[in-house]
Protein backbone atom coordinates (compact mmCIF):
# COMPACT_ATOMS: atom_id res chain seq x y z
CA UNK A 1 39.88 -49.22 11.58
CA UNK A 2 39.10 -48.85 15.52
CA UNK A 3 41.56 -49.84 18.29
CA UNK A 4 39.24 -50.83 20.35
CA UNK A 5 35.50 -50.78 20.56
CA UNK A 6 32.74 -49.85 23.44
CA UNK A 7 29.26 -51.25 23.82
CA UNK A 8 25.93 -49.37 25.16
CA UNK A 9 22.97 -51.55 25.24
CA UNK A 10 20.26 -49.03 25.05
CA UNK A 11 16.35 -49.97 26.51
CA UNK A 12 13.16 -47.82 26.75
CA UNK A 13 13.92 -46.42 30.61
CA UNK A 14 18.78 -46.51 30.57
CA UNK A 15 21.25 -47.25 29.17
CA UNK A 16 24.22 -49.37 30.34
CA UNK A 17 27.06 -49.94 31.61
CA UNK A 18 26.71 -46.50 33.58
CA UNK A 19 30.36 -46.49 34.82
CA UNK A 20 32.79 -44.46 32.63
CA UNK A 21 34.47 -46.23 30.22
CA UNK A 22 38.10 -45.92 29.05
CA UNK A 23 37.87 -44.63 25.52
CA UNK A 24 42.15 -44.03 24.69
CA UNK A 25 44.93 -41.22 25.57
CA UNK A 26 44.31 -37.43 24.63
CA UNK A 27 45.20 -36.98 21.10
CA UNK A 28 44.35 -40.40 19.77
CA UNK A 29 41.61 -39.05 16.73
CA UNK A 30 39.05 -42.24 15.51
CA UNK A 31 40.95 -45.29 17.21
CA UNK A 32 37.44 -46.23 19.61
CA UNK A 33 33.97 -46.82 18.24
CA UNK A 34 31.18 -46.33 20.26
CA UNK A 35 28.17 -48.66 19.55
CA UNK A 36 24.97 -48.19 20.88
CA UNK A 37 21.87 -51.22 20.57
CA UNK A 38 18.83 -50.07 20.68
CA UNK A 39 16.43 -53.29 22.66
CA UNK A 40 13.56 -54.39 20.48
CA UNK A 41 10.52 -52.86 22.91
CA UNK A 42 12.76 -49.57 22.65
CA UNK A 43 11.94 -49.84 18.52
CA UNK A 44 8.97 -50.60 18.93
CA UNK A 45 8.22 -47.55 21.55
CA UNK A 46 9.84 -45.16 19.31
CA UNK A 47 7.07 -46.11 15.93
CA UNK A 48 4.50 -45.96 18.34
CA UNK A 49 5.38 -42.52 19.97
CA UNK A 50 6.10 -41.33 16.23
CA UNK A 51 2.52 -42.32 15.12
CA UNK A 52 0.58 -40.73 17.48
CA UNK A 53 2.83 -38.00 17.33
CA UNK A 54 1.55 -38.04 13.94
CA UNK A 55 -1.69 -38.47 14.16
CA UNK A 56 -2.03 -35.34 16.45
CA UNK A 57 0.21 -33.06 13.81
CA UNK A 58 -1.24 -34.36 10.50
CA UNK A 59 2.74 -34.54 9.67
CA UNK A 60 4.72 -36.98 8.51
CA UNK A 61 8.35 -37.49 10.59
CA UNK A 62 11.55 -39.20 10.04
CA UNK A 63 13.64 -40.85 13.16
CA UNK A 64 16.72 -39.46 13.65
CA UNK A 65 19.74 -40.49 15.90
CA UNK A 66 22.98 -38.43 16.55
CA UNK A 67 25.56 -38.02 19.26
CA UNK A 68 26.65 -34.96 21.14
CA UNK A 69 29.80 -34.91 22.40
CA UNK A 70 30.88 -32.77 25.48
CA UNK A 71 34.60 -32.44 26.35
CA UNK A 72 36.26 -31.49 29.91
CA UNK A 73 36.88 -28.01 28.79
CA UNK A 74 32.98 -27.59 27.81
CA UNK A 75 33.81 -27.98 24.17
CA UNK A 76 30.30 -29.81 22.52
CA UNK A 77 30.54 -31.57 19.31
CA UNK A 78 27.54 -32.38 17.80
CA UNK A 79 27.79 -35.62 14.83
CA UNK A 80 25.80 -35.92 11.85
CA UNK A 81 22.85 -37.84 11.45
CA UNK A 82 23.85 -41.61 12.50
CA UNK A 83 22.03 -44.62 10.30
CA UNK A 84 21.32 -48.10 12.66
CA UNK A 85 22.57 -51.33 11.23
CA UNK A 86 20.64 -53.83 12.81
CA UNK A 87 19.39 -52.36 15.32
CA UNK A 88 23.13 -50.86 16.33
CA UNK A 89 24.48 -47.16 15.75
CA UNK A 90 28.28 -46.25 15.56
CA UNK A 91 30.10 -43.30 16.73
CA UNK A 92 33.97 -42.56 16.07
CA UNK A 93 35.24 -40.84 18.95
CA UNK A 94 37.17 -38.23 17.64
CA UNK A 95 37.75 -34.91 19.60
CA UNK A 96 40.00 -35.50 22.18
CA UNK A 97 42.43 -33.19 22.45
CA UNK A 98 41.16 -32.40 25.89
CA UNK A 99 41.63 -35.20 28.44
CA UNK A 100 39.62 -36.01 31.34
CA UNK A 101 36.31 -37.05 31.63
CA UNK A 102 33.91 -37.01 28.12
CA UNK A 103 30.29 -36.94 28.24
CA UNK A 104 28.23 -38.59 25.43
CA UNK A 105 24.68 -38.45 24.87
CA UNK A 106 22.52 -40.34 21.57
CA UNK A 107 19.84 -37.99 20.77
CA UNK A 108 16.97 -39.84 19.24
CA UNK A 109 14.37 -37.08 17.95
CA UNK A 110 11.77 -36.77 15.28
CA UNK A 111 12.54 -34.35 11.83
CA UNK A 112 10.82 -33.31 9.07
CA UNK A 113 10.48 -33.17 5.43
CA UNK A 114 13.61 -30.36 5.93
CA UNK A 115 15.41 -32.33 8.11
CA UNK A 116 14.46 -29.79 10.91
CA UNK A 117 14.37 -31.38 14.61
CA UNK A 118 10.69 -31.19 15.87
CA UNK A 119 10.68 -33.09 19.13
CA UNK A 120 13.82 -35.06 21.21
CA UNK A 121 11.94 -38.48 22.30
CA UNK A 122 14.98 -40.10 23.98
CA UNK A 123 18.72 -38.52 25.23
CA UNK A 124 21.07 -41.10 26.55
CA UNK A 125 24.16 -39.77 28.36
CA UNK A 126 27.53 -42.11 28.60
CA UNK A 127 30.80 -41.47 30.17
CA UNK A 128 34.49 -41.85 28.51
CA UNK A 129 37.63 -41.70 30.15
CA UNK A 130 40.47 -39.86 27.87
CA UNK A 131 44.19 -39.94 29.25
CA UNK A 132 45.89 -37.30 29.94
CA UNK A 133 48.91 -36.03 27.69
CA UNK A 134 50.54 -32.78 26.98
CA UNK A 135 50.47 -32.76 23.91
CA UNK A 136 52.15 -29.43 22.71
CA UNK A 137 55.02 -30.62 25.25
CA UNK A 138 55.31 -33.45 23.33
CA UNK A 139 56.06 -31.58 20.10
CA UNK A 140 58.79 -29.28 21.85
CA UNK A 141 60.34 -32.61 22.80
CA UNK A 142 60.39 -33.98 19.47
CA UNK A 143 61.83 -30.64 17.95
CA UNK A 144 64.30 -30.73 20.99
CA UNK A 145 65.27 -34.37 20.74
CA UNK A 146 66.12 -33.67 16.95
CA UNK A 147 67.86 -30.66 17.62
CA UNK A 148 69.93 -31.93 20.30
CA UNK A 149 70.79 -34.48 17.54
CA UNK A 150 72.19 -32.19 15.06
CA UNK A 151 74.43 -30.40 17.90
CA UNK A 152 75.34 -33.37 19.16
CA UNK A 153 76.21 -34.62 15.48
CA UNK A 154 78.44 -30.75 14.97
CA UNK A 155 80.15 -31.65 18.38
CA UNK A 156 81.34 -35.03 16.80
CA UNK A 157 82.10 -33.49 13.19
CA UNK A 158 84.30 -30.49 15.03
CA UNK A 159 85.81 -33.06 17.70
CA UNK A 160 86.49 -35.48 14.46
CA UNK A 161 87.90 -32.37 12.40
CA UNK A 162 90.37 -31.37 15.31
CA UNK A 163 91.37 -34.71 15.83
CA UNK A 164 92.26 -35.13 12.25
CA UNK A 165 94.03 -31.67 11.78
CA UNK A 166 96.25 -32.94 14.73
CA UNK A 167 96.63 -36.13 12.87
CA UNK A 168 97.89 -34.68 9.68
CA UNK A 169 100.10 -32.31 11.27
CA UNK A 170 101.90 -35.10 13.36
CA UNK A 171 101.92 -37.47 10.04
CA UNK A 172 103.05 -34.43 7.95
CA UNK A 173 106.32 -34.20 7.00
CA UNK A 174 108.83 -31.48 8.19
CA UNK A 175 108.31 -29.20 5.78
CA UNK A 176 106.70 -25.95 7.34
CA UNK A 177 104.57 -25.53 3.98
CA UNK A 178 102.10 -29.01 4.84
CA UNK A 179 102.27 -28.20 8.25
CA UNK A 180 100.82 -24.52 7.36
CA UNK A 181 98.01 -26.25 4.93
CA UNK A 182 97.33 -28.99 7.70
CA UNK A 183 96.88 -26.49 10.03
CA UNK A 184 95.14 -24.04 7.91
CA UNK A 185 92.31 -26.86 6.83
CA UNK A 186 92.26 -27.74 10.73
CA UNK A 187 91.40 -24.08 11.75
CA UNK A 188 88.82 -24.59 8.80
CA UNK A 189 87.09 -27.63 10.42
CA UNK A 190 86.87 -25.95 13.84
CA UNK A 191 85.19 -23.01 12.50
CA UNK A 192 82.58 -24.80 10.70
CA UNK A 193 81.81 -26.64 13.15
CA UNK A 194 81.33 -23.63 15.80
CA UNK A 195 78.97 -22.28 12.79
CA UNK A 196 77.25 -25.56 12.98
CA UNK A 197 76.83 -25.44 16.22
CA UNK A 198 75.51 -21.86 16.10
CA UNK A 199 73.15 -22.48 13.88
CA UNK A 200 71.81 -25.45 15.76
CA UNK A 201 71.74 -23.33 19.05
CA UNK A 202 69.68 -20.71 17.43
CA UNK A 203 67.54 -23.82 15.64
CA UNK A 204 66.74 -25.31 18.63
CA UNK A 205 65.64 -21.50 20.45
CA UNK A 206 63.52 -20.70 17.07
CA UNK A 207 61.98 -24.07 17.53
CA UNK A 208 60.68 -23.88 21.10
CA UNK A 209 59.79 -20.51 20.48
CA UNK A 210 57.59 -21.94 17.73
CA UNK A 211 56.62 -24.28 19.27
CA UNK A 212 55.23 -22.20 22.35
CA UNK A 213 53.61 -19.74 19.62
CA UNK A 214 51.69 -22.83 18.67
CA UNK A 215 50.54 -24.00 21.81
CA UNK A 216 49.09 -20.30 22.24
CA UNK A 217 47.46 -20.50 19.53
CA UNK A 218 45.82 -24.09 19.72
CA UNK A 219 44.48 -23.22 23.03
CA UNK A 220 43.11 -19.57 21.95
CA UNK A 221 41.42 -22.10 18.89
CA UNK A 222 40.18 -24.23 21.56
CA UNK A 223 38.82 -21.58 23.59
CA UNK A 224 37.18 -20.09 20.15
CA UNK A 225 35.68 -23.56 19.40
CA UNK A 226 34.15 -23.87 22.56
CA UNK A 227 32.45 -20.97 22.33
CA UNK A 228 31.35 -21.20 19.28
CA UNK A 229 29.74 -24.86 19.87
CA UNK A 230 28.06 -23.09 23.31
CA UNK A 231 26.43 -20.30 21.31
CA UNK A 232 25.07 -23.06 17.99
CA UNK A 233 23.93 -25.30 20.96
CA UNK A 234 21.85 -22.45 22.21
CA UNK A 235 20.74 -21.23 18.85
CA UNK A 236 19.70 -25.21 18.47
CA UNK A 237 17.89 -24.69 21.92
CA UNK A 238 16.32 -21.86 20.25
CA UNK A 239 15.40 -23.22 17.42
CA UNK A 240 13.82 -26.08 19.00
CA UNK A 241 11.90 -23.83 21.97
CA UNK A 242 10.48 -21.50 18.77
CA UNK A 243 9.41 -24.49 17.49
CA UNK A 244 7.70 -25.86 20.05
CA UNK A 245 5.92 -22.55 20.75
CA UNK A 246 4.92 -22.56 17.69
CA UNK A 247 3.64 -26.10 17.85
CA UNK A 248 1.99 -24.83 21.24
CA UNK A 249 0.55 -22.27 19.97
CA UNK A 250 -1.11 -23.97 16.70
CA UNK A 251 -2.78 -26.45 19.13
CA UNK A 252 -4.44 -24.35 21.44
CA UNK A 253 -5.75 -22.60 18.36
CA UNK A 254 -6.96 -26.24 17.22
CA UNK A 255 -8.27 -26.68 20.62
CA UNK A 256 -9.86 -23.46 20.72
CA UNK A 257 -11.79 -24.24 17.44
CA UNK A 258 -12.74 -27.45 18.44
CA UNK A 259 -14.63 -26.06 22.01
CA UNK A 260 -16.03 -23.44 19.68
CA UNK A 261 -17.31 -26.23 17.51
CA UNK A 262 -18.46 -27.91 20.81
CA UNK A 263 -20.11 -25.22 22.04
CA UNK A 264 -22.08 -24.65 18.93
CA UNK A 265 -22.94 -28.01 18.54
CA UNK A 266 -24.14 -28.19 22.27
CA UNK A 267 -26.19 -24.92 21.79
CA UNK A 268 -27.85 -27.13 18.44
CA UNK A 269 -28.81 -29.77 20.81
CA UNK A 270 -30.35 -27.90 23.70
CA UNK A 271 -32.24 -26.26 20.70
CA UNK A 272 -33.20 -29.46 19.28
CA UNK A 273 -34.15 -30.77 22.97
CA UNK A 274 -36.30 -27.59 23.96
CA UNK A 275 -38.19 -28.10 20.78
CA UNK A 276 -38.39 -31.87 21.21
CA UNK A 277 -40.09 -31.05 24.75
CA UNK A 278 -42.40 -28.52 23.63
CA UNK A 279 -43.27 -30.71 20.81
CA UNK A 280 -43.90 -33.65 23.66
CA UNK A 281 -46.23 -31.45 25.95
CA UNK A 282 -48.53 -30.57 23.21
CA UNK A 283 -48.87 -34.31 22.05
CA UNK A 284 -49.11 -34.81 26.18
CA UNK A 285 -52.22 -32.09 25.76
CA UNK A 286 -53.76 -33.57 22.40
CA UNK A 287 -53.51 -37.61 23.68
CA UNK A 288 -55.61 -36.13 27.50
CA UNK A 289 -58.11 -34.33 24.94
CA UNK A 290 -58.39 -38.09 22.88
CA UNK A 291 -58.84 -39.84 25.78
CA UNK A 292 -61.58 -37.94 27.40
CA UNK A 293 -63.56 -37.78 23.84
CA UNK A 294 -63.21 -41.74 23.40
CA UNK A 295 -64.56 -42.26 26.65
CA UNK A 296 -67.35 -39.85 26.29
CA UNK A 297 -68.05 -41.83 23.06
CA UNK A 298 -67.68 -45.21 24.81
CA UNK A 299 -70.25 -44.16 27.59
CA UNK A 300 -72.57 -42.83 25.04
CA UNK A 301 -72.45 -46.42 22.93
CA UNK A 302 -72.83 -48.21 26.35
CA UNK A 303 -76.30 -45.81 27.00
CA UNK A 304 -77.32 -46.79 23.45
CA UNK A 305 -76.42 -50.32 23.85
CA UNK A 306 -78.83 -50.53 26.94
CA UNK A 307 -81.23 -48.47 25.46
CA UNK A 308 -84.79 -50.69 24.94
CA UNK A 309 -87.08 -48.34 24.11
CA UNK A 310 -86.45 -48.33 20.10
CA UNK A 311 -84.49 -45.39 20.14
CA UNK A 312 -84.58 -45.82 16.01
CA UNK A 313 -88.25 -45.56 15.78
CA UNK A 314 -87.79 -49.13 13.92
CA UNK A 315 -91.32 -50.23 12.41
CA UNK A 316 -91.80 -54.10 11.92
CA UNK A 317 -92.24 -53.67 8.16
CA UNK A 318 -88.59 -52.09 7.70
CA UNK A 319 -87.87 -55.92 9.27
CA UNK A 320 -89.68 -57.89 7.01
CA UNK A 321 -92.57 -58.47 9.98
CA UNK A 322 -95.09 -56.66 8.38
CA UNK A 323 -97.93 -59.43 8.50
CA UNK A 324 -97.28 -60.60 11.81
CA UNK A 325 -100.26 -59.70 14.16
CA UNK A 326 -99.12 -57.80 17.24
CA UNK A 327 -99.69 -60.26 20.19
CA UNK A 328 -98.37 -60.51 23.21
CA UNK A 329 -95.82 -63.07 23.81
CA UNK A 330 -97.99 -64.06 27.66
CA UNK A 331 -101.53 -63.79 25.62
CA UNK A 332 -99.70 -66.29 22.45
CA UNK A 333 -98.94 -68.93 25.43
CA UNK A 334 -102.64 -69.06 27.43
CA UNK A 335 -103.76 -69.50 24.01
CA UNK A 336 -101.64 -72.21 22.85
CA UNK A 337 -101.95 -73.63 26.22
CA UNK A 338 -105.83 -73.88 26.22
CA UNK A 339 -106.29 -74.68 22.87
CA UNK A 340 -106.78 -78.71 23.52
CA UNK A 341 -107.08 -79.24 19.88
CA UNK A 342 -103.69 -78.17 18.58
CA UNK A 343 -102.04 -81.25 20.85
CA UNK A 344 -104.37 -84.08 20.36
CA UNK A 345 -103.15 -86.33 17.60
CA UNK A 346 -99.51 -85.37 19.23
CA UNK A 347 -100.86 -86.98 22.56
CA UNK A 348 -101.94 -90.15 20.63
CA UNK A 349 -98.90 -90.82 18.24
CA UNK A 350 -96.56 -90.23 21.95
CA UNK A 351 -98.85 -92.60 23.61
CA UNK A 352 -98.65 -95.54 20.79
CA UNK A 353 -94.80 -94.81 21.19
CA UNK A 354 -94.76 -95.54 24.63
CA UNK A 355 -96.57 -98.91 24.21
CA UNK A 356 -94.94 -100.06 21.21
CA UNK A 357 -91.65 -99.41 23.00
CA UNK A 358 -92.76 -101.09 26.36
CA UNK A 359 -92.99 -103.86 24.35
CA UNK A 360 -89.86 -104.56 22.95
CA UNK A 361 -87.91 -103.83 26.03
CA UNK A 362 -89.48 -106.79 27.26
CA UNK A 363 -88.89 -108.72 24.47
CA UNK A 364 -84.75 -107.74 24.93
CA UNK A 365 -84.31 -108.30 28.19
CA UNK A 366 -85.55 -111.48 28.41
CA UNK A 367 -83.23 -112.11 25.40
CA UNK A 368 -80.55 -111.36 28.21
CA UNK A 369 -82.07 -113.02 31.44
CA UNK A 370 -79.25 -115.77 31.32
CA UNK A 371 -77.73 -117.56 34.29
CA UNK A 372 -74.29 -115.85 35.44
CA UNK A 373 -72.61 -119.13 35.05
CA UNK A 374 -73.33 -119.31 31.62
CA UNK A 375 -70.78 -116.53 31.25
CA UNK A 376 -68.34 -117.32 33.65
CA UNK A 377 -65.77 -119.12 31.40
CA UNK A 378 -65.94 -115.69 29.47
CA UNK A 379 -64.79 -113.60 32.92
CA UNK A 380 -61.96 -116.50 33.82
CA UNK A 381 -60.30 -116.20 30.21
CA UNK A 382 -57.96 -113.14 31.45
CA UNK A 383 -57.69 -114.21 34.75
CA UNK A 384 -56.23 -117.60 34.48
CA UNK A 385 -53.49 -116.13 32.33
CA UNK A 386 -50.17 -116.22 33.92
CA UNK A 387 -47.81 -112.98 32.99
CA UNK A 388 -44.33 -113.69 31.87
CA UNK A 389 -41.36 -114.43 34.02
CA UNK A 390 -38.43 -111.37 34.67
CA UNK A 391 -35.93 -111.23 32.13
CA UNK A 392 -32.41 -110.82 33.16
CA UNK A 393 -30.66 -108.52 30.50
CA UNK A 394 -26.71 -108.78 30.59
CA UNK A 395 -25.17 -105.42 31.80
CA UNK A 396 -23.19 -103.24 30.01
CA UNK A 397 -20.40 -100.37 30.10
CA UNK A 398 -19.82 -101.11 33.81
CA UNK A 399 -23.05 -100.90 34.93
CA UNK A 400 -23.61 -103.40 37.67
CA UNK A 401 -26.69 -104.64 40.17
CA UNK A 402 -26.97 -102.48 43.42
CA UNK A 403 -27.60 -105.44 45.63
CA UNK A 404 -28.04 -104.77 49.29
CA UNK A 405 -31.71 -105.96 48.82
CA UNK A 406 -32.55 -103.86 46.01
CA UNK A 407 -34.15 -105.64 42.81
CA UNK A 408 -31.90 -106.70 40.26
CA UNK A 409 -32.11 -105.21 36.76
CA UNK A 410 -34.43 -106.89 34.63
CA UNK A 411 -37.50 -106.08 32.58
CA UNK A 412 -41.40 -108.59 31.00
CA UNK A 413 -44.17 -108.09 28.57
CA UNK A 414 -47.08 -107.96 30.13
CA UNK A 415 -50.95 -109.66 28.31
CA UNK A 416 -51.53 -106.94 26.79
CA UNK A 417 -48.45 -105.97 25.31
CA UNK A 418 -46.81 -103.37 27.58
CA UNK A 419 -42.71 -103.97 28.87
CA UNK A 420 -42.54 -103.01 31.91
CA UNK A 421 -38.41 -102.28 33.60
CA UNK A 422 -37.24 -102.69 37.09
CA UNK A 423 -34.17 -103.07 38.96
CA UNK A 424 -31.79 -100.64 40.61
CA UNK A 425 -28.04 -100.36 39.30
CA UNK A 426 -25.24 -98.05 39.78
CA UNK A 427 -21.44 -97.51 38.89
CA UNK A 428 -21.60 -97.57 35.36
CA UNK A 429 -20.47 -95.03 32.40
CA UNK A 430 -23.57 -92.23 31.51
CA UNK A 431 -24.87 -91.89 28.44
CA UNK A 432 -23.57 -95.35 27.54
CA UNK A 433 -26.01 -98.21 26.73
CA UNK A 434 -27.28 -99.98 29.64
CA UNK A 435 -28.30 -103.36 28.37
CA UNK A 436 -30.69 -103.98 25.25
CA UNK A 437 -34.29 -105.30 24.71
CA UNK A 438 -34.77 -108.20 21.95
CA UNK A 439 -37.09 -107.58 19.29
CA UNK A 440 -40.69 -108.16 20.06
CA UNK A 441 -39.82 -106.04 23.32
CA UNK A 442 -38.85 -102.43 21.63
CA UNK A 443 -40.61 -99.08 21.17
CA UNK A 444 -41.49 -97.93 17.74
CA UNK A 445 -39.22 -94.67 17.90
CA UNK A 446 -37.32 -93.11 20.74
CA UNK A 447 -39.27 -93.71 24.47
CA UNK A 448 -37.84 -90.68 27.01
CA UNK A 449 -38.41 -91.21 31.11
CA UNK A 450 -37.29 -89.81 34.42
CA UNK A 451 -36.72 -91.59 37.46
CA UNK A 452 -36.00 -90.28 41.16
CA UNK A 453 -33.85 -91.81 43.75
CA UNK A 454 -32.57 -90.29 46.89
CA UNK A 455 -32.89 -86.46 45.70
CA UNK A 456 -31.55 -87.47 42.31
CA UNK A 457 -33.29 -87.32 39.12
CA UNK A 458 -32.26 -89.89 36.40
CA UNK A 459 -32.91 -89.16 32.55
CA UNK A 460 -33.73 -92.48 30.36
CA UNK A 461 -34.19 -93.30 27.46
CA UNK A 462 -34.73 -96.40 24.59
CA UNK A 463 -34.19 -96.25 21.35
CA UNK A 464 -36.33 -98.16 18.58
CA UNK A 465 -33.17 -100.75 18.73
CA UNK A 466 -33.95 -101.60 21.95
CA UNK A 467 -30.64 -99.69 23.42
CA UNK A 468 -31.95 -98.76 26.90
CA UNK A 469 -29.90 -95.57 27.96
CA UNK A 470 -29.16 -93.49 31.30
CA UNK A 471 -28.57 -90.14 29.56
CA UNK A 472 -27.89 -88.24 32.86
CA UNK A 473 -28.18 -88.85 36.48
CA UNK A 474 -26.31 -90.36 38.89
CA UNK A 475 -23.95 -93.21 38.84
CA UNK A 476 -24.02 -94.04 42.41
CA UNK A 477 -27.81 -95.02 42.57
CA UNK A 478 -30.37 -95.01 39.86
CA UNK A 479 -33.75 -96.91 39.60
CA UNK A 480 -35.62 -98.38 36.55
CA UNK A 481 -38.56 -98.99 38.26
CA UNK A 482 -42.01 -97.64 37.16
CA UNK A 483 -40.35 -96.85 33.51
CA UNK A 484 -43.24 -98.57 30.79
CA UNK A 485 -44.06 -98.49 26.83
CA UNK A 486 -45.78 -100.62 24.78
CA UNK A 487 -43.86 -103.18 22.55
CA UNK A 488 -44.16 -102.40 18.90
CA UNK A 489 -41.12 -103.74 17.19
């Protein structure tokens, strides 16, 4: 489980915070966790580059996130493929034997069905700050603490072995025999513990000596890592320029084909036009040679037309006329008109007409010679008839009486049946019923007018309920003057 953790929030265009970041002490192997969140329009951006990306290949491409990790010494550490969770990818920092400043980057790229990179959309670089520690020293002065330990521990047993030989040989008794084995095991303790501390001596040189051996070494193996991550990271960048070459390549081909196609297609059209004008000038030639034969024909049926002089050599039998005597139309008249004969009994049945019709028309108008008075009662009956009185309807919907000398609303049936309006009103709601007309006063069906006031035009209408209407107009000023039907309900 991580120590501690670092954030990235990650958008189309940066990613921050920017400043390095302290990721631990040299040494320290999987302790921080690097997470990186990825902003919803940087999601989206990347399945909408990876589409089109697509579309253009005819492939089908996975995304793919991983980290590359660059250390102070130039040592580059590339991870494995990295899976988000929600939206969030996490890296272990783990190479860090090399303090000093460490340089991320997430690598979000495109791969195929072989998990082969094709293209790098996106490359993020952070900065981590590792803390400095020797840490081969810090071996040494383990070994050397623990060393120093055991010495120190053969001091104490050879101090503690003298101190009890001179113990025993002041507690022995006087007889020279336990002073000789007191002695003897004393001389004993002393020795073993210069062996001891010999041994520890030599321990302690073997030790460092390893110790330095190893340091060689892990630096040599650092020095042979980092060149062996700079040469795969330039066989990557290989890989990936051959492949985009490649990809290069196999579009201008594609583009090559399609301007071929282009071209040919372009040649099939100017074909296609140059036949379609040639093809248009002869129909140009053959309508000119139509239109001068029709009018050659028309001015030849126009001559016929006009022609009098029986240009068909038509005889008056082939017309049914055969036993009509050929007279002149003038000599037909002078004889007719000469022939005082043919009109007499006409000139005597017109002439008893006349009399017999003389005759009568006396007769009638003396059937009509009557005094003007006796009629006058007759001419005074539509005179003398008074018209109604102005009805005042009752407003409506807010509609009020202009005043300022202008009629009031208010509309009559005249003698012979026709409602006549008048008035002038304003401030009330359009297309809202103005006031309505009793029965014995309304229009059979729907009655439309238009009135003009003042440079406004007024639309009116009644409705077979008598509703009387101001569809549209003005609200300021409008006039029901001159509006008229006949009553018919």
């Amino acid at each position: 489980m991580a120590l501690r953790t670092i954030n990235y929030a990650v958008t189309v265009s940066e990613i921050s915070p920017k400043s390095p970041q302290y990721g631990g002490i040299q040494g320290d192997r999987n302790v921080t966790d690097i997470i990186f969140t990825l902003d919803t329009a940087l999601v989206t951006a990347l399945a909408a580059e990876k589409t089109a990306i697509e579309l253009k290949t005819g492939e089908t491409y996975t995304v793919a996130y991983r980290v590359d990790m660059f250390d102070g010494s130039g040592g580059y550490y590339p991870s494995e493929s990295l899976t988000p969770v929600s939206d969030k990818i996490t890296y272990s920092l783990e190479n860090t034997s090399i303090g000093g400043t460490v340089t991320l980057y997430l690598i979000i790229s495109l791969i195929d069905s072989d998990n082969l990179e094709k293209v790098i959309l996106y490359s993020y670089p952070a900065t981590i700050k590792i803390d400095s520690s020797s840490q081969g020293t810090a071996q040494v002065y383990e070994v050397g603490q623990q060393i120093s330990g055991a010495v120190t521990q053969a001091e104490s047993a050879k101090t503690s072995a003298q101190n009890s030989a001179i113990d025993s040989a002041n507690s022995a008794s006087d007889s020279e025999h336990e002073k000789e084995i007191a002695n003897f095991y004393a001389n004993m303790a002393v020795s073993k513990a210069s062996e001891a501390n010999a041994s520890a001596v030599n321990a302690s040189n073997s030790a460092i000596a390893s110790s330095n051996s190893a340091l060689s070494s892990a630096t040599k193996a650092t020095e042979s890592a980092s060149s062996a991550a700079a040469a795969l990271v330039s066989e990557n960048h290989a890989k990936t320029s051959e492949t985009n070459s490649a990809t290069s390549e196999a579009n201008a081909l594609t583009y090559k084909n399609a301007a071929a196609g282009s071209a040919t297609e372009a040649s099939g059209y100017a074909t296609a036009a140059l036949t379609s004008a040639s093809n248009a000038a002869v129909s140009a030639t053959n309508a000119a040679t139509s239109e001068s034969n029709i009018n050659t024909t028309v001015s030849n049926l126009n001559a016929h037309v006009t022609n009098t002089a029986n240009p068909h050599n038509t005889t008056k039998a082939q017309v049914g006329l055969g036993n009509v005597e050929n007279i002149s139309i003038t000599n037909a008249i002078n004889t007719h008109n000469t022939d005082v004969s043919t009109h007499a009994d006409i000139r005597t049945s017109v002439a008893t007409a006349i009399t017999t019709a003389g005759a009568n028309a006396d007769t009638k108008i003396d059937d009509h010679n009557i005094s003007p008075t006796a009629h006058a009662d007759k001419f005074s009956l539509k005179a003398d008839k008074a018209q109604e009185a102005w009805i005042t309807p009752t407003l409506l919907n807010g509609w009020v009486n202009y005043g300022s000398g202008e009629s009031n609303a208010g509309y009559y049936k005249d003698t012979v049946g026709t409602v006549r309006l008048t008035g002038v009103i304003k401030s009330g709601t359009l297309a809202a019923t103005l006031f309505t007309i009793p029965i014995g006063y309304r229009p059979a069906s729907w009655k439309y007018f238009v009135t003009y006031v003042s440079g406004t035009y007024s639309k009116i209408k009644i409705s077979k309920a008598g509703a009387v209407i101001i569809e549209s107009g003005s609200t300021t000023l409008t006039c029901l003057d001159g509006i008229s039907f006949r009553a018919e309900v």
